[in-house]
C-alpha atoms as a PDB file:
ATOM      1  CA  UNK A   1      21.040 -14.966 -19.106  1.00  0.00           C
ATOM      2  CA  UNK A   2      18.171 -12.971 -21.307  1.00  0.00           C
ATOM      3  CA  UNK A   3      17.598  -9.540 -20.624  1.00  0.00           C
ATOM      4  CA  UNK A   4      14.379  -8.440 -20.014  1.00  0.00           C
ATOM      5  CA  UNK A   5      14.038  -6.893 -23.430  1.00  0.00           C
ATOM      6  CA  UNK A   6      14.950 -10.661 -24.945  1.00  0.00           C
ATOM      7  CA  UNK A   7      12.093 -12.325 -23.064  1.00  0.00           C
ATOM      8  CA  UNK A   8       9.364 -10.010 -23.925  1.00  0.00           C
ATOM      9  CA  UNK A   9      10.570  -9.958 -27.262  1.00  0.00           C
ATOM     10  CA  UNK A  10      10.847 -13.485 -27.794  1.00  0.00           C
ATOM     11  CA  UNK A  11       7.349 -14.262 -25.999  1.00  0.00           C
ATOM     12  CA  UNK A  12       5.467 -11.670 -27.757  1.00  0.00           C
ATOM     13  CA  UNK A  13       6.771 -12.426 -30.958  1.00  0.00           C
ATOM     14  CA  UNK A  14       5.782 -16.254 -29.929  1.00  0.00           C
ATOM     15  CA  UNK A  15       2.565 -14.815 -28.668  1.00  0.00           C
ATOM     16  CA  UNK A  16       1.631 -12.912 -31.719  1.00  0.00           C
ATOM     17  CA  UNK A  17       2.640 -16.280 -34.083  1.00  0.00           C
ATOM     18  CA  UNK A  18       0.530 -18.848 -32.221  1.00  0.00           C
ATOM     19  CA  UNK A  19      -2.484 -16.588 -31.818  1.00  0.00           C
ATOM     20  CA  UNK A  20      -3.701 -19.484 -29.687  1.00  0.00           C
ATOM     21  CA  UNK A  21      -3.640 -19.892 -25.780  1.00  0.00           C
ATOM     22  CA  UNK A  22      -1.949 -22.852 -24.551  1.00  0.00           C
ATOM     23  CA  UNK A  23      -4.289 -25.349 -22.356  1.00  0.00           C
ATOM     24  CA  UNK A  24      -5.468 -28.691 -21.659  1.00  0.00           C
ATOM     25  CA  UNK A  25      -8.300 -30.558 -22.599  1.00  0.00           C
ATOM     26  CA  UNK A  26     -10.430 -29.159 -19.954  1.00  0.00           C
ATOM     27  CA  UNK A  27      -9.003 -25.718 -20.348  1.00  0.00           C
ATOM     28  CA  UNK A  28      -6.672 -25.251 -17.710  1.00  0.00           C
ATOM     29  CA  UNK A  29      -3.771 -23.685 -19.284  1.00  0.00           C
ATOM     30  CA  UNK A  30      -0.488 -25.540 -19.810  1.00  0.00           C
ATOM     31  CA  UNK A  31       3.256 -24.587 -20.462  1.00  0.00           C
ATOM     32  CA  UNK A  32       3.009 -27.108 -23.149  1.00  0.00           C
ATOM     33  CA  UNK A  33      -0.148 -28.500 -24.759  1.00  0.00           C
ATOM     34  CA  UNK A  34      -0.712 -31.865 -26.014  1.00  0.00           C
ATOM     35  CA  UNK A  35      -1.672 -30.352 -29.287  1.00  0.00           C
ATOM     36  CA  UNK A  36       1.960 -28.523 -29.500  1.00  0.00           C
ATOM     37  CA  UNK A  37       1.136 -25.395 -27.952  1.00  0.00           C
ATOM     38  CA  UNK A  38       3.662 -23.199 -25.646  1.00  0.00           C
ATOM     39  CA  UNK A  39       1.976 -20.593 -23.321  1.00  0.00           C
ATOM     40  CA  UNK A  40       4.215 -17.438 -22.591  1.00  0.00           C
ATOM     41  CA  UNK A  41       6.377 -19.218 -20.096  1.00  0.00           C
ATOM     42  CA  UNK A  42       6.359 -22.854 -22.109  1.00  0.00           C
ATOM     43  CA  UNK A  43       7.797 -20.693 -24.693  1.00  0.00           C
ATOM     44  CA  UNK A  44      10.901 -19.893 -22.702  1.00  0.00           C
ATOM     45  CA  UNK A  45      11.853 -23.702 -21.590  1.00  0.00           C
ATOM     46  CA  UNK A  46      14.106 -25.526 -23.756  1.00  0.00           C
ATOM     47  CA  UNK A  47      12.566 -28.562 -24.800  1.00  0.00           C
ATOM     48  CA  UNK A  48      15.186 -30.821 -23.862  1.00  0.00           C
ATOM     49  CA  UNK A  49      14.523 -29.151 -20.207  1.00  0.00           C
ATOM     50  CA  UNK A  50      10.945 -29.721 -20.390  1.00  0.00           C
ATOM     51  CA  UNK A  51       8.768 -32.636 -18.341  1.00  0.00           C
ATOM     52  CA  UNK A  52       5.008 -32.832 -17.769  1.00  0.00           C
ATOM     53  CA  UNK A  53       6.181 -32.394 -13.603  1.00  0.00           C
ATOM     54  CA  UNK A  54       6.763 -28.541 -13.845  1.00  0.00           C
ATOM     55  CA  UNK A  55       2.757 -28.496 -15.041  1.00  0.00           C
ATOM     56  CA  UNK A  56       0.359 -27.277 -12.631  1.00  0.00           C
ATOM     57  CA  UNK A  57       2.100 -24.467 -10.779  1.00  0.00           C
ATOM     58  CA  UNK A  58       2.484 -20.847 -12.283  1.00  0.00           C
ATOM     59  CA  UNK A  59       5.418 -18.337 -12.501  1.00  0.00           C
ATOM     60  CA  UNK A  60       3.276 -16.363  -9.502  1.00  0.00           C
ATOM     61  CA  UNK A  61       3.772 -18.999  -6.987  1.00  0.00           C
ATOM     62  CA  UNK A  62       7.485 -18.911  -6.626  1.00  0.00           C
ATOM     63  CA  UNK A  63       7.637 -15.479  -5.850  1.00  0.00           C
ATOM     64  CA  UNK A  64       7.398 -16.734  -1.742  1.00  0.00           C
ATOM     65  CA  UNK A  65       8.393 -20.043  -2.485  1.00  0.00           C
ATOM     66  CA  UNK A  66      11.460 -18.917  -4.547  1.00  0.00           C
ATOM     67  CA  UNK A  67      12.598 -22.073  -5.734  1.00  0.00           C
ATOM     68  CA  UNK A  68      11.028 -25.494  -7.238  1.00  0.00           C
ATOM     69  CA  UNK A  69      11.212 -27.006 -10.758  1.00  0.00           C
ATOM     70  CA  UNK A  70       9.982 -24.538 -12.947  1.00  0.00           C
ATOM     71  CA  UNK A  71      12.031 -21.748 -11.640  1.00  0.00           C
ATOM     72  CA  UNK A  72      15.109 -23.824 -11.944  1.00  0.00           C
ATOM     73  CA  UNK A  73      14.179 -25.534 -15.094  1.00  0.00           C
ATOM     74  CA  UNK A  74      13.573 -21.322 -16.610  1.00  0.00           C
ATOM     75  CA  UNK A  75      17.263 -20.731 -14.976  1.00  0.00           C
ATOM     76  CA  UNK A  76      18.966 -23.445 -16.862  1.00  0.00           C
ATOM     77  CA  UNK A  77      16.822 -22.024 -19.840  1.00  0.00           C
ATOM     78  CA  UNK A  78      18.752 -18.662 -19.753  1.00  0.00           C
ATOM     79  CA  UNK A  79      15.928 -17.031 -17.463  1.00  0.00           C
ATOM     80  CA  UNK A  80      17.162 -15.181 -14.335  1.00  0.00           C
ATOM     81  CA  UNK A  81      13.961 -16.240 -12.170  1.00  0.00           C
ATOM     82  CA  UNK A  82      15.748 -14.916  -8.958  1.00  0.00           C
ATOM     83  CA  UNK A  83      16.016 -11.623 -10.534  1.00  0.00           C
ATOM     84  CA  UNK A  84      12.652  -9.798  -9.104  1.00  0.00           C
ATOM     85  CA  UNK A  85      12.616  -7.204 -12.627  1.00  0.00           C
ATOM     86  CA  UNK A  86      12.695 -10.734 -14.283  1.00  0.00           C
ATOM     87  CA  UNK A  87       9.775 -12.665 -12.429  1.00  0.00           C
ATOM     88  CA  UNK A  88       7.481  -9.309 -12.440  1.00  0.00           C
ATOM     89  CA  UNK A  89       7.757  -9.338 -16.076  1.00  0.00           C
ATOM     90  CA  UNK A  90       7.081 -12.798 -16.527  1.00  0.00           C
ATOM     91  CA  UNK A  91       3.896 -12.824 -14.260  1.00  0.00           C
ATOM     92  CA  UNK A  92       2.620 -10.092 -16.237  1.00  0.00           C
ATOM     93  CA  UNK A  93       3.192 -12.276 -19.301  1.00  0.00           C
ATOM     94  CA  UNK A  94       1.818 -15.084 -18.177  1.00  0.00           C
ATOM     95  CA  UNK A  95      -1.457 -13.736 -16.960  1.00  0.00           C
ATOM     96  CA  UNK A  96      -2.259 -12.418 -20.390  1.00  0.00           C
ATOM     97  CA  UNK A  97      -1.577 -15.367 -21.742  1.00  0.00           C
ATOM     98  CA  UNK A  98      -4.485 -16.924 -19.225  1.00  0.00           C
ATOM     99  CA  UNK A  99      -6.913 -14.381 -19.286  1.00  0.00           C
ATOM    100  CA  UNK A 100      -6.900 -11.968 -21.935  1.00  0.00           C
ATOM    101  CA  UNK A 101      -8.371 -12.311 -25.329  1.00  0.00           C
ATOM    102  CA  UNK A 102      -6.656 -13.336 -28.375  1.00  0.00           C
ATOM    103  CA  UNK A 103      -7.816 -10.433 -30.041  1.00  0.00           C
ATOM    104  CA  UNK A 104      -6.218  -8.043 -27.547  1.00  0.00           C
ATOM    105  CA  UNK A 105      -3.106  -9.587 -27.134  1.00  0.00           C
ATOM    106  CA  UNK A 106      -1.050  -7.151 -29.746  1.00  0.00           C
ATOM    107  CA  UNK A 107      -2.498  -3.954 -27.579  1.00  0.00           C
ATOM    108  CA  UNK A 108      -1.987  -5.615 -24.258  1.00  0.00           C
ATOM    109  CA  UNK A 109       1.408  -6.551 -25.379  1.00  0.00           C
ATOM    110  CA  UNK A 110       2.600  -3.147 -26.679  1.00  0.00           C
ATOM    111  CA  UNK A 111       1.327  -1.863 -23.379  1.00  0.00           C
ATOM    112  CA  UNK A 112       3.197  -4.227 -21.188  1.00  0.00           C
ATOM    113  CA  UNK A 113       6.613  -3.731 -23.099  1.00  0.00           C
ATOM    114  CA  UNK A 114       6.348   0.065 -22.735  1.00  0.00           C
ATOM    115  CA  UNK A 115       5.571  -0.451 -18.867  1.00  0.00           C
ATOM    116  CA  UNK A 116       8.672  -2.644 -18.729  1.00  0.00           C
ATOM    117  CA  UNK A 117      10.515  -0.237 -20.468  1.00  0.00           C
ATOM    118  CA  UNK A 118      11.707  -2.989 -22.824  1.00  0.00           C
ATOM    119  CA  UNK A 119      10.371  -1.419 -26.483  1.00  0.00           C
END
């Protein structure tokens, strides 16, 4: 499994490369976009793993509901979902992803990491 530290350093440095958020056509975001694009989560599914059916529901959800296919599709990716450190971090990093801007992403990020005590 990833340690915290390796899934906030892989999606920010993903993050920081795209520079792009990660959304459909009528800007709903996605965890994969037609046009290629991976939002924080989408980033952390191996593609061979991925299918449009995990679209639609985010990381937050499954925090009652505790299992479904996106949680075990991020398990078979090497992402402890059941792991409550784990799913708190990913939450946070998916909701920047959705709302914050582009432009504040590097600040946001740095600020998240140090919260998580993973930089």
């Amino acid at each position: 499994m990833l340690s915290a530290k390796e899934i906030y350093e892989r999606i920010r440095d993903h993050l920081l490369t795209q520079r792009a958020v990660s959304e459909d056509e009528n800007g709903s975001c996605r965890l994969r976009s037609d046009d290629g694009r991976k939002c924080a989560i989408g980033s952390l599914i191996r593609d061979d793993l991925y299918c449009p059916d995990i679209e639609g529901v985010g990381l937050a959800y499954y925090r009652h509901a505790h299992d479904g296919a996106l949680p075990r599709v991020l398990y078979a990716s090497g992402v402890d979902v059941y792991d409550e450190r784990i799913v708190e971090l990913l939450t946070e990093l998916e909701e920047l992803h959705d709302n914050a801007h582009i432009d504040k992403w590097p600040q946001l990020l740095a600020a998240l990491g140090q919260r998580h005590a993973v930089i």
